[in-house]
Every structure is written in C-alpha cells, then in structure tokens.
C-alpha atoms as a PDB file:
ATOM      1  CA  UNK A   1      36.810 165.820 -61.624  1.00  0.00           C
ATOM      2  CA  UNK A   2      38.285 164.782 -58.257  1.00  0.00           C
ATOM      3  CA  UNK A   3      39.800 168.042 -57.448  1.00  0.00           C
ATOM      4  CA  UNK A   4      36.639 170.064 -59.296  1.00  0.00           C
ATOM      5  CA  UNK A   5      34.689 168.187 -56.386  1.00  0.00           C
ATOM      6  CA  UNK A   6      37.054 169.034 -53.554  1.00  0.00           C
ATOM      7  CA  UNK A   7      36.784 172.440 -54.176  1.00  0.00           C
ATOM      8  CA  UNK A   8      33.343 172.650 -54.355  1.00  0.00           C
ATOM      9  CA  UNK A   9      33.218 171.096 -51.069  1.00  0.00           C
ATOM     10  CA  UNK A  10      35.784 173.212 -49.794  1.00  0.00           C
ATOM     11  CA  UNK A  11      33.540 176.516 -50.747  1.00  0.00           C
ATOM     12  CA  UNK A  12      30.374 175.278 -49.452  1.00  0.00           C
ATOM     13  CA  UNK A  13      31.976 174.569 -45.790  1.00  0.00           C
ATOM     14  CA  UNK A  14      33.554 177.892 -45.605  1.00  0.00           C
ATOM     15  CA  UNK A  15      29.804 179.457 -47.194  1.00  0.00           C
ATOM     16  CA  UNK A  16      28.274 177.207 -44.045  1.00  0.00           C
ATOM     17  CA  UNK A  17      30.679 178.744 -41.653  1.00  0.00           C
ATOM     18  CA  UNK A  18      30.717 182.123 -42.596  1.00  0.00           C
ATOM     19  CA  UNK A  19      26.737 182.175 -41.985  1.00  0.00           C
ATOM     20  CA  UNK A  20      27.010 180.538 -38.875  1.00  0.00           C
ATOM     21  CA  UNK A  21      29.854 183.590 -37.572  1.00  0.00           C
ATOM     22  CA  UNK A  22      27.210 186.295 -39.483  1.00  0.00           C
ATOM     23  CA  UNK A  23      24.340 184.694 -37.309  1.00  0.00           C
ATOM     24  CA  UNK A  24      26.150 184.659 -34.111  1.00  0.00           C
ATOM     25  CA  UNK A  25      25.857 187.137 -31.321  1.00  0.00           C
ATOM     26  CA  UNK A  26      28.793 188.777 -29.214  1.00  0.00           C
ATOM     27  CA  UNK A  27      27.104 187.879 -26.212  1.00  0.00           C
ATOM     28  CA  UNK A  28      28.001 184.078 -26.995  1.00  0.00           C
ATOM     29  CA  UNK A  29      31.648 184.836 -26.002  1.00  0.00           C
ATOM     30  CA  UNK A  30      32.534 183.371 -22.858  1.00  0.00           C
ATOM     31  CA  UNK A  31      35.756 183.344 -20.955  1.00  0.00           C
ATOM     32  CA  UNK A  32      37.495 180.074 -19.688  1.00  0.00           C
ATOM     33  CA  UNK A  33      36.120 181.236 -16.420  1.00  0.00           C
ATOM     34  CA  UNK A  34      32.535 181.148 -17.549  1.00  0.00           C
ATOM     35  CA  UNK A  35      32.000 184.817 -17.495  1.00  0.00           C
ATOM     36  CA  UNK A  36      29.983 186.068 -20.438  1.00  0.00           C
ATOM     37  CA  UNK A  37      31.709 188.816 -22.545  1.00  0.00           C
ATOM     38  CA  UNK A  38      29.181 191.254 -23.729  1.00  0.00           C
ATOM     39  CA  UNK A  39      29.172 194.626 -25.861  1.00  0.00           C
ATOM     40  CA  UNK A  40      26.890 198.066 -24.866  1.00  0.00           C
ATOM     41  CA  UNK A  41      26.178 200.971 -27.570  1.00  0.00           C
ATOM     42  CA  UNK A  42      26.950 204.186 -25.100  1.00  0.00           C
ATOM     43  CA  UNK A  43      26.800 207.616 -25.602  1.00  0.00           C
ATOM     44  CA  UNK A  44      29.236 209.736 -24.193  1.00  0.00           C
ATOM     45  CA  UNK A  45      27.914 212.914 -23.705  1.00  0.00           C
ATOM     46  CA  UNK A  46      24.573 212.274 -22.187  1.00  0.00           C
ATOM     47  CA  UNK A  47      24.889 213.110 -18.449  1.00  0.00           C
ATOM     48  CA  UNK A  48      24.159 212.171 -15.706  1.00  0.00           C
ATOM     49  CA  UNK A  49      22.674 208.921 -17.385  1.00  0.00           C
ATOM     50  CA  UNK A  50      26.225 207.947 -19.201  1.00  0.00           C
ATOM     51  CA  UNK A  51      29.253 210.172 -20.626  1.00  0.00           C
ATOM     52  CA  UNK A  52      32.824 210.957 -20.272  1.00  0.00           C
ATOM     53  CA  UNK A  53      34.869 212.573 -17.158  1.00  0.00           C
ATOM     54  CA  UNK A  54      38.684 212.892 -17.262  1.00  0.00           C
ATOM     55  CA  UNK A  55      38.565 210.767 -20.388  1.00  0.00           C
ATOM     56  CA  UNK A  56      36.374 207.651 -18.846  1.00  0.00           C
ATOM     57  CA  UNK A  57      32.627 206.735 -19.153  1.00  0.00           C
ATOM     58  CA  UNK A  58      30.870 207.306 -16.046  1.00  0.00           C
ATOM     59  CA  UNK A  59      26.930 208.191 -15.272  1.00  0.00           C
ATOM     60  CA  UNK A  60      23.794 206.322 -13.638  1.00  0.00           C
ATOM     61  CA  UNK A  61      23.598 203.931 -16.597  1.00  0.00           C
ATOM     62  CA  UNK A  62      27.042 203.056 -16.594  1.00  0.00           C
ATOM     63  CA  UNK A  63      27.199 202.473 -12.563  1.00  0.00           C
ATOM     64  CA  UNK A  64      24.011 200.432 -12.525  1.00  0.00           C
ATOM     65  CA  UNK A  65      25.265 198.405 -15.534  1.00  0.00           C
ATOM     66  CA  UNK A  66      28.540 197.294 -14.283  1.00  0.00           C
ATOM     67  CA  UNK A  67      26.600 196.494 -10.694  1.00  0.00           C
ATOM     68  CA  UNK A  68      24.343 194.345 -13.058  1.00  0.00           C
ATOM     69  CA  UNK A  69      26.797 192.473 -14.448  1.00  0.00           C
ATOM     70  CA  UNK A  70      28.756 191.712 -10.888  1.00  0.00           C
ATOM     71  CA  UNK A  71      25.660 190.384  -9.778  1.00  0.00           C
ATOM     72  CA  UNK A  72      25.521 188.208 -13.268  1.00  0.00           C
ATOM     73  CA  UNK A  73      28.938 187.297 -14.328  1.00  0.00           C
ATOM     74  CA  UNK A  74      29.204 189.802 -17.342  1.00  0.00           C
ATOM     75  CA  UNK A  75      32.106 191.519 -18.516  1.00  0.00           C
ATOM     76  CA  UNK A  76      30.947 194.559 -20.634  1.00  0.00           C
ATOM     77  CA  UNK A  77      32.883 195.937 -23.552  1.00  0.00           C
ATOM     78  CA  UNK A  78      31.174 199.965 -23.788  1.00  0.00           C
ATOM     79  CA  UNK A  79      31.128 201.337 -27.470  1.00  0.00           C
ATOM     80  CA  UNK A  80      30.935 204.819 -28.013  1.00  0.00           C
ATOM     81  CA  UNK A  81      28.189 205.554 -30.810  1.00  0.00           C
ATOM     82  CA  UNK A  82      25.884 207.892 -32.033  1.00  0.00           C
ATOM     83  CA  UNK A  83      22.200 207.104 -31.185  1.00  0.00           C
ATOM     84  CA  UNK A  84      20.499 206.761 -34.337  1.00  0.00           C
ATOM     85  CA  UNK A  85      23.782 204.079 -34.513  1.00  0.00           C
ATOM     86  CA  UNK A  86      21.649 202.165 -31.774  1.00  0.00           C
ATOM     87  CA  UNK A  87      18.969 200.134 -32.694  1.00  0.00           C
ATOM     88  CA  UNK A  88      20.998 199.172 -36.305  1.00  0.00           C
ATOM     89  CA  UNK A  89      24.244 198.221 -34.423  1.00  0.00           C
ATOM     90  CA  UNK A  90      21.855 195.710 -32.486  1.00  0.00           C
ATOM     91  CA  UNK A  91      20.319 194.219 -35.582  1.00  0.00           C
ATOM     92  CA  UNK A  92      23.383 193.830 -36.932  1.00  0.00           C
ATOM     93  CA  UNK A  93      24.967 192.028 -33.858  1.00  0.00           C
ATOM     94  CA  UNK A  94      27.656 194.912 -33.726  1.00  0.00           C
ATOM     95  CA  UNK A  95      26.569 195.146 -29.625  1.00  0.00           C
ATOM     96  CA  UNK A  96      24.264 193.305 -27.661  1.00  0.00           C
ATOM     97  CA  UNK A  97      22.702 196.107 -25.118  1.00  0.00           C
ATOM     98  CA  UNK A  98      21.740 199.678 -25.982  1.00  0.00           C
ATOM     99  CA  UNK A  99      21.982 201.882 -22.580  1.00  0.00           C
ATOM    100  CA  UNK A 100      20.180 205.488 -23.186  1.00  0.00           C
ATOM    101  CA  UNK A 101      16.719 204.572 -24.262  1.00  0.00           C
ATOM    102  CA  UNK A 102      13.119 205.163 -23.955  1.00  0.00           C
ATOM    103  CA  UNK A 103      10.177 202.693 -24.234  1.00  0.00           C
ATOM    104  CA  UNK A 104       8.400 203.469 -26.980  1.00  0.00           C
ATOM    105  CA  UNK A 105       5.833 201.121 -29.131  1.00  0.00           C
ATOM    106  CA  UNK A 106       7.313 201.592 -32.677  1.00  0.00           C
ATOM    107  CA  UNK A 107      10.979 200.686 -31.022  1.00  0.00           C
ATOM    108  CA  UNK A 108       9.646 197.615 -29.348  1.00  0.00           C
ATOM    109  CA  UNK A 109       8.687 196.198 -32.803  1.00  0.00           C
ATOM    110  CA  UNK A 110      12.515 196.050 -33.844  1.00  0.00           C
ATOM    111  CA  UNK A 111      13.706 195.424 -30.257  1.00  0.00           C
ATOM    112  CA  UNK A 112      13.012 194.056 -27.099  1.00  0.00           C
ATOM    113  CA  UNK A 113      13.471 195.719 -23.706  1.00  0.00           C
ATOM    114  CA  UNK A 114      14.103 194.811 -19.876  1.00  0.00           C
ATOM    115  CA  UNK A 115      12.432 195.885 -17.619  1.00  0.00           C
ATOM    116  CA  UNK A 116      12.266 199.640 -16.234  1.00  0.00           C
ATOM    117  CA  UNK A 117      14.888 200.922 -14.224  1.00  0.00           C
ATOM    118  CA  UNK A 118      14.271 204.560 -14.514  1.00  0.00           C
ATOM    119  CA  UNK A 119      11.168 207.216 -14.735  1.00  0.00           C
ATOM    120  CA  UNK A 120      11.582 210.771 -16.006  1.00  0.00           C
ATOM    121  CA  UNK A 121      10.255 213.105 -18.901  1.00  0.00           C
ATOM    122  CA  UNK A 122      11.281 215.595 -21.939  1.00  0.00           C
ATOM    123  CA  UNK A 123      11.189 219.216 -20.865  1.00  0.00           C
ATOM    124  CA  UNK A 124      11.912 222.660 -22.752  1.00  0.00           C
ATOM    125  CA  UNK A 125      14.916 224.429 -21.600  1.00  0.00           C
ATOM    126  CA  UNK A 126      15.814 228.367 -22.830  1.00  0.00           C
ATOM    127  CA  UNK A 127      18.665 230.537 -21.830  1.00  0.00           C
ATOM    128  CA  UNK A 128      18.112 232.558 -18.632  1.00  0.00           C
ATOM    129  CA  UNK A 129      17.702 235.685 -20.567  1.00  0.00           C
ATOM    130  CA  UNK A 130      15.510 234.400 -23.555  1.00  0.00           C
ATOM    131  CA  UNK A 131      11.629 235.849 -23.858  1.00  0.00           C
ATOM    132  CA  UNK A 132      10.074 232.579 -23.959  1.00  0.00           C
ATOM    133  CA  UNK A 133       8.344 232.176 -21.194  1.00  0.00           C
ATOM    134  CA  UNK A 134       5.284 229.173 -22.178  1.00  0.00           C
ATOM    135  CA  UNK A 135       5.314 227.247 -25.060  1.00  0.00           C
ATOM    136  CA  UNK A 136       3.141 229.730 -26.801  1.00  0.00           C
ATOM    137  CA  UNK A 137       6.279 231.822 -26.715  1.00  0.00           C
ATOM    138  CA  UNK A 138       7.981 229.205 -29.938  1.00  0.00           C
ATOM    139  CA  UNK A 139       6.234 231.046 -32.482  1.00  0.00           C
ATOM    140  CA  UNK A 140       9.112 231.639 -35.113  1.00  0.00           C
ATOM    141  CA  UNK A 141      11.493 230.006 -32.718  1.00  0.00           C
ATOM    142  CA  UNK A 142      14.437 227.441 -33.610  1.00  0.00           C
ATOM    143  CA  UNK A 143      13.875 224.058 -31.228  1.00  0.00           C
ATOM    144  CA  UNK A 144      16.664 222.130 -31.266  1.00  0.00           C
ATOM    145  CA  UNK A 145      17.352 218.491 -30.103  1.00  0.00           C
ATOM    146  CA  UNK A 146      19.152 215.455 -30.792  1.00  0.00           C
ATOM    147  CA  UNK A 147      18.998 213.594 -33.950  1.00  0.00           C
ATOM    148  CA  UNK A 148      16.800 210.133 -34.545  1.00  0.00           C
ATOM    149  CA  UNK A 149      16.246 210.308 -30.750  1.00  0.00           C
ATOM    150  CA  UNK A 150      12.214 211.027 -29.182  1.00  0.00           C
ATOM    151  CA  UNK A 151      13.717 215.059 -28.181  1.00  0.00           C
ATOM    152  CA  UNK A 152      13.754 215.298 -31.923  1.00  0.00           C
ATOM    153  CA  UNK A 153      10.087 213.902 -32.194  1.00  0.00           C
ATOM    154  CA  UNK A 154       8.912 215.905 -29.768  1.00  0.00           C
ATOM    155  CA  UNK A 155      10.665 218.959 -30.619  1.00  0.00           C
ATOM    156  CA  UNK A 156       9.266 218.586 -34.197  1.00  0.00           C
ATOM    157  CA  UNK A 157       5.547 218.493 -32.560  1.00  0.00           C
ATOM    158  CA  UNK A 158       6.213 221.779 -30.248  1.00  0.00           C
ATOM    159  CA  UNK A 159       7.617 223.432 -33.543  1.00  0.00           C
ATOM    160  CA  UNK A 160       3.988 221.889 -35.311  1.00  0.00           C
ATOM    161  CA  UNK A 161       1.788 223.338 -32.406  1.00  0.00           C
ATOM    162  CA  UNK A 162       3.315 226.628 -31.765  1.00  0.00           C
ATOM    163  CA  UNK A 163       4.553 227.717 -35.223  1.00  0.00           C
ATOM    164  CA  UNK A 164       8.281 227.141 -34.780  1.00  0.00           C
ATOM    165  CA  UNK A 165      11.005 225.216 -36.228  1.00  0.00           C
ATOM    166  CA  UNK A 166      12.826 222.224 -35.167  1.00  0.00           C
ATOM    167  CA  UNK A 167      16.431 221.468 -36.344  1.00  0.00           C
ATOM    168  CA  UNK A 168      18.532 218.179 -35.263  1.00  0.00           C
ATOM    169  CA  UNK A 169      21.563 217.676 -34.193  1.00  0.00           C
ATOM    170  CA  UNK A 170      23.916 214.619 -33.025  1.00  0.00           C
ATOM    171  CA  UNK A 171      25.423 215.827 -29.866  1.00  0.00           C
ATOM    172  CA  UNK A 172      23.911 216.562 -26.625  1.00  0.00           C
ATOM    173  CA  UNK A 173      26.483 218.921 -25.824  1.00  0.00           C
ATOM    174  CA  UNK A 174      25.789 220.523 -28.970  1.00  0.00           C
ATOM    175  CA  UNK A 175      22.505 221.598 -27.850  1.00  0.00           C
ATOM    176  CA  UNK A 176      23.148 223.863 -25.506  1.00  0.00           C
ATOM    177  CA  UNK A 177      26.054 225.077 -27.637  1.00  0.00           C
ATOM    178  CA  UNK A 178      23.746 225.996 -29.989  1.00  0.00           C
ATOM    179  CA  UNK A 179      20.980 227.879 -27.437  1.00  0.00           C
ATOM    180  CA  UNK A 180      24.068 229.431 -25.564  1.00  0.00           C
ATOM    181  CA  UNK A 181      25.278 230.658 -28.972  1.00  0.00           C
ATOM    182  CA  UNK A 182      21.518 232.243 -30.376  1.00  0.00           C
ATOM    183  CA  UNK A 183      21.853 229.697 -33.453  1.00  0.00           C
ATOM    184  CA  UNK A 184      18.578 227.988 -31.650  1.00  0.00           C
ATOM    185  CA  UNK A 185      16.280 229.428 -29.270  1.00  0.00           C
ATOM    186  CA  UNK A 186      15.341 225.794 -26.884  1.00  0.00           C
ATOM    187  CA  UNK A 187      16.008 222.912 -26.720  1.00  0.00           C
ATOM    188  CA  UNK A 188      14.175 219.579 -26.094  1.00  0.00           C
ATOM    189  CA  UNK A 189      16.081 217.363 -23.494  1.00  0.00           C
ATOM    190  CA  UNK A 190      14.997 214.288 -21.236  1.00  0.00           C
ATOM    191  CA  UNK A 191      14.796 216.040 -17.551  1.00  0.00           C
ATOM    192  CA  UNK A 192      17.569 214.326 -15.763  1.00  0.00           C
ATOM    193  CA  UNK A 193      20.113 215.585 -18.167  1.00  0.00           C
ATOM    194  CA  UNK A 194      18.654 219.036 -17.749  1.00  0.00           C
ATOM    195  CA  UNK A 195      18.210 219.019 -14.193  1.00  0.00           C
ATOM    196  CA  UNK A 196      22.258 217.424 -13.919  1.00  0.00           C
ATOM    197  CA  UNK A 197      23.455 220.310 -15.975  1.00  0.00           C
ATOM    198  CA  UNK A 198      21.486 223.064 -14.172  1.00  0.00           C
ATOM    199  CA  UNK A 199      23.172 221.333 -10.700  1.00  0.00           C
ATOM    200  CA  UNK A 200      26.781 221.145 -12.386  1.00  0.00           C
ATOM    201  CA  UNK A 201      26.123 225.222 -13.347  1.00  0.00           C
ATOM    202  CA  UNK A 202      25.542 226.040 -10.117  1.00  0.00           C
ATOM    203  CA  UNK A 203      25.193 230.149  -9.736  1.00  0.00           C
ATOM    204  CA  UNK A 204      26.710 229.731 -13.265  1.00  0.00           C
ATOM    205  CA  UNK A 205      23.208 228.361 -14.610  1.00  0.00           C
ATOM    206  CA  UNK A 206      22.587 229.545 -18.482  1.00  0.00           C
ATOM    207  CA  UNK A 207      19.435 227.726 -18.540  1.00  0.00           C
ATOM    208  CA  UNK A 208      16.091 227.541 -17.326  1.00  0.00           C
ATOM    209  CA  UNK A 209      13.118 224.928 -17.964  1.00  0.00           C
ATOM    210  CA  UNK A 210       9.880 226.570 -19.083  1.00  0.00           C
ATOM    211  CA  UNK A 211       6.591 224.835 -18.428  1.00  0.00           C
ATOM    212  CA  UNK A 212       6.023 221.121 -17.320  1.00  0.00           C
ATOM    213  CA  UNK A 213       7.327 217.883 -18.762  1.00  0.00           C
ATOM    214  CA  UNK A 214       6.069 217.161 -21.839  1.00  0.00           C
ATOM    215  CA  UNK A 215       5.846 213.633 -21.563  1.00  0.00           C
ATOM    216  CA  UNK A 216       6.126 210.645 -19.479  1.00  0.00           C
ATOM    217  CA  UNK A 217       9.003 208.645 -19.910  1.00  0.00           C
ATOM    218  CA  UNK A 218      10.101 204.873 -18.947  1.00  0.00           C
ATOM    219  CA  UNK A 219      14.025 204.005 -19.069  1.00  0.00           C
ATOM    220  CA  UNK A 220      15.346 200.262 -19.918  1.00  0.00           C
ATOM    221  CA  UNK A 221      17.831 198.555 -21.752  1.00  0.00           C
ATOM    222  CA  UNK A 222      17.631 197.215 -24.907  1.00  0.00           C
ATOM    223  CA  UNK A 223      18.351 194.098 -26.319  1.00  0.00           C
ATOM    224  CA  UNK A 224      18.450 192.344 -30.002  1.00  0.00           C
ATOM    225  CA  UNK A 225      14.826 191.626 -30.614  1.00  0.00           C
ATOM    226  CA  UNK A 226      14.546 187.662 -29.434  1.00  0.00           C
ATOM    227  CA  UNK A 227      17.687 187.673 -27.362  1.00  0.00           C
ATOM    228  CA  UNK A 228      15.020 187.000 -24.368  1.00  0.00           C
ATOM    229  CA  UNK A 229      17.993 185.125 -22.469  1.00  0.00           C
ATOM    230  CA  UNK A 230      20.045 188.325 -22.135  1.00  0.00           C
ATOM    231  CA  UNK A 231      16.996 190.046 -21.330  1.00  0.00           C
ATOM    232  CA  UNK A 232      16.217 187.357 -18.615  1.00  0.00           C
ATOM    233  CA  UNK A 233      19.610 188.086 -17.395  1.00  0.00           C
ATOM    234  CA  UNK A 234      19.527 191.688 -17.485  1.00  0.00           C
ATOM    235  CA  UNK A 235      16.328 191.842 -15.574  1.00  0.00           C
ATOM    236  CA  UNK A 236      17.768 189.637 -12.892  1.00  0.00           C
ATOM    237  CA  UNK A 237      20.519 191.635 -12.277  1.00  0.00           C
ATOM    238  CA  UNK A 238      18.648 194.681 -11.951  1.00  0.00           C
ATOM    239  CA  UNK A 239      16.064 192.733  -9.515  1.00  0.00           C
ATOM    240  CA  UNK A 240      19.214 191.865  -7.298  1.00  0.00           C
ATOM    241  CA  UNK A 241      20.379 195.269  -7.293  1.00  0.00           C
ATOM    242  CA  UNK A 242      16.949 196.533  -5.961  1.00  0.00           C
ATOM    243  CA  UNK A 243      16.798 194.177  -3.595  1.00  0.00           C
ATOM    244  CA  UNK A 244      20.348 194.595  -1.935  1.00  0.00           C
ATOM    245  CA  UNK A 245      20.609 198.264  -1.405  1.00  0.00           C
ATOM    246  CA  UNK A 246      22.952 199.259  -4.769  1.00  0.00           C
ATOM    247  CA  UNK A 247      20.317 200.969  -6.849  1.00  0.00           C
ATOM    248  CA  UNK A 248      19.489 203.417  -4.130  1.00  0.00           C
ATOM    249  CA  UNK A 249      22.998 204.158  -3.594  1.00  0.00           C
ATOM    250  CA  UNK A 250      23.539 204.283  -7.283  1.00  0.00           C
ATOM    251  CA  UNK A 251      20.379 206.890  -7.800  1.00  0.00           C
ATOM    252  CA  UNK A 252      21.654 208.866  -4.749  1.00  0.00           C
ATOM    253  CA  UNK A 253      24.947 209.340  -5.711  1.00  0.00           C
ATOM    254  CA  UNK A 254      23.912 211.090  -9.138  1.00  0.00           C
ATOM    255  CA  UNK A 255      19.871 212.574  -8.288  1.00  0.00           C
ATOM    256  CA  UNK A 256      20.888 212.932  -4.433  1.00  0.00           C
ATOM    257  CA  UNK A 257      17.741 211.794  -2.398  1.00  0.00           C
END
C-alpha cells in the first residue's frame, strides 16, 4: 500500500511539472547575466523586410530587431518558418515574436501587437511585357500570392471583382517565379518587397506595378496574446531607437531617404 502510494505521488508531481514546462514561455529564459533569451518566427525570403544573403538573415526587420534588443537586453534566437506557421507557433509557445506582419482586426483577437514601426501597402505587379494594364485587365487572369498571408486575401478579392483567379503559394520567391514563368499572370505583394526587387533588378527589371496600392497597411510585431510584458518591452525598444537616431539609419540603409 506504501509503495502503491509513493507512486501515485511520484506521477502526480511529474503530471504538475510537466504542465508547468507546457505553460511556460521561451521568453522566461534568462542568462546568468540577466539577459533575456527570446525566440522570433522569420521568413527568409521576404526582402527587404527580412531574408537570407550569403546564407544569413538580414533585412529592415531583422536590423531594427537586433537594435531593439541592444537597447533591451535580449538575445534573439531567429526561426525560419513558413507564415501560416506564425500565429500557431506563438500559441503554442514554439517562439515568442512574429516579425513580417500586418495589423489586422481578426489577427488581433488571437494575438497582440506592439506598436507600429512601419507603413506601406499591397500592390499588383505584372511582367514588363504582360497586357494588363488596370485591374480591369484580370479578367481570366491567374493572381498569385502567398499562402494564409493578407496578399492571398486580397488577391482572392481582385480575382472576385475582376473575374480572375487566385492561386496560393508558400514562397515569396515563388511568386515571381511563377509570373516570370506564364504559370500566373500577377501577383499580389506588400510594396516594399516590390519596390526592393524592382531596385535590386535594376535595367534588368521583369516587373512592373499596375495601378495604386490597394490597401493601407500598418507593420508591428507580434506577440503571444497576453504576453503584454514583452510587448511593453518591445515597444520600448523601438521608442529608444526613434529617439536616438538608429531607425532612420536603419530605414535609410534599405528604402534610401
């Protein structure tokens, strides 16, 4: 009876403990130094905001975040993911900031955000030599943009309006893979990734934007929903950065003035 009650006790401390690791966030690792270890959900094809050069993340986002986390004693851990991997892999404590997306109301049920660090807005890009001139051009066209994100959304309303069709995929560069190929027709991208790529072309450029953006769009980070002290912390950190000069030189260095 003894040793029946031992174990018993034995399985309901390691059933107490193994809630208490499940409930637990990773930013509640600290170093012996007191700097707070904390994880980020990147993509890594999504320039200039965040991807991969010579086999290294690099971008706006990326830049601005490590400046954040100077200013607040954070060491960041960057996970590659895909973005509809996101919002889950914050619910599920698998990272504690999401870099790479847009306010919107349905997302800030299931999340909270920090405060805006960036303005831009979705626009239609073609290939230099396509017919599509307007959006009334899409009629029996192939849209295409990137899966669970708001290019898809949109896309799916331009292919609504004008009689078209929208098709997803998971990879940014993929997108203009596809247009460059004639498997799609457009494409449906936020504008400083456009605008980046028609720089980086140069008198290469395969692209062109047709019409005005389509929407309005407001950049932050995004945190577990309730984690308001990483939010608090994130939002500092971006404050300081304003203040002391790095943003601009941060914003310069990738949208030049």
């Amino acid at each position: 009876m003894f040793k029946m009650r031992k174990l018993l006790f034995l399985l309901a401390t390691v059933g107490l403990l193994s809630m208490s690791l499940v409930g637990c966030s990773n930013s509640d690792d600290k170093s012996a130094d007191g700097v707070e270890k904390v994880s980020v959900a990147a993509l890594n094809n999504y320039p200039p905001l965040i991807f991969k050069q010579d086999g290294k993340l690099t971008g706006f986002e990326y830049d601005l975040l490590q400046a954040v986390a100077k200013e607040e004693n954070l060491e960041l851990e960057f996970k590659e993911m895909k973005f509809d991997g996101f919002i889950p892999g914050l619910q599920s404590n698998q990272v504690d900031i999401a870099s790479s997306i847009l306010i919107r109301e349905e997302r800030k049920e299931v999340v909270d955000f920090t405060d805006i660090f960036l303005e831009s807005g979705l626009v239609l890009a073609v290939a230099n030599d396509s017919s599509i001139q307007s959006f009334e051009d899409l009629k029996g066209k192939t849209i295409v943009a990137t899966q669970g994100s708001t290019t898809y959304e949109e896309a799916k309303k331009l292919a609504e309006q004008y009689g078209g069709q929208a098709k997803p995929l998971k990879e940014t560069d993929a997108l203009y893979l596809d247009v460059e190929n004639g498997n799609a027709d457009a494409l449906v991208l936020n504008s400083p990734t456009v605008d980046y790529r028609l720089a980086v072309d140069g008198d290469n450029v395969k692209f062109r934007i047709v019409g005005e953006h389509m929407t309005v769009d407001e950049h932050a980070f995004a945190v577990k929903k309730g984690n308001k002290e990483l939010a608090d912390k994130i939002n500092d950190g971006l404050k300081k950065v304003q203040e002391n000069g790095e943003y601009d030189k941060i914003h310069e260095k990738w949208f030049g003035k």
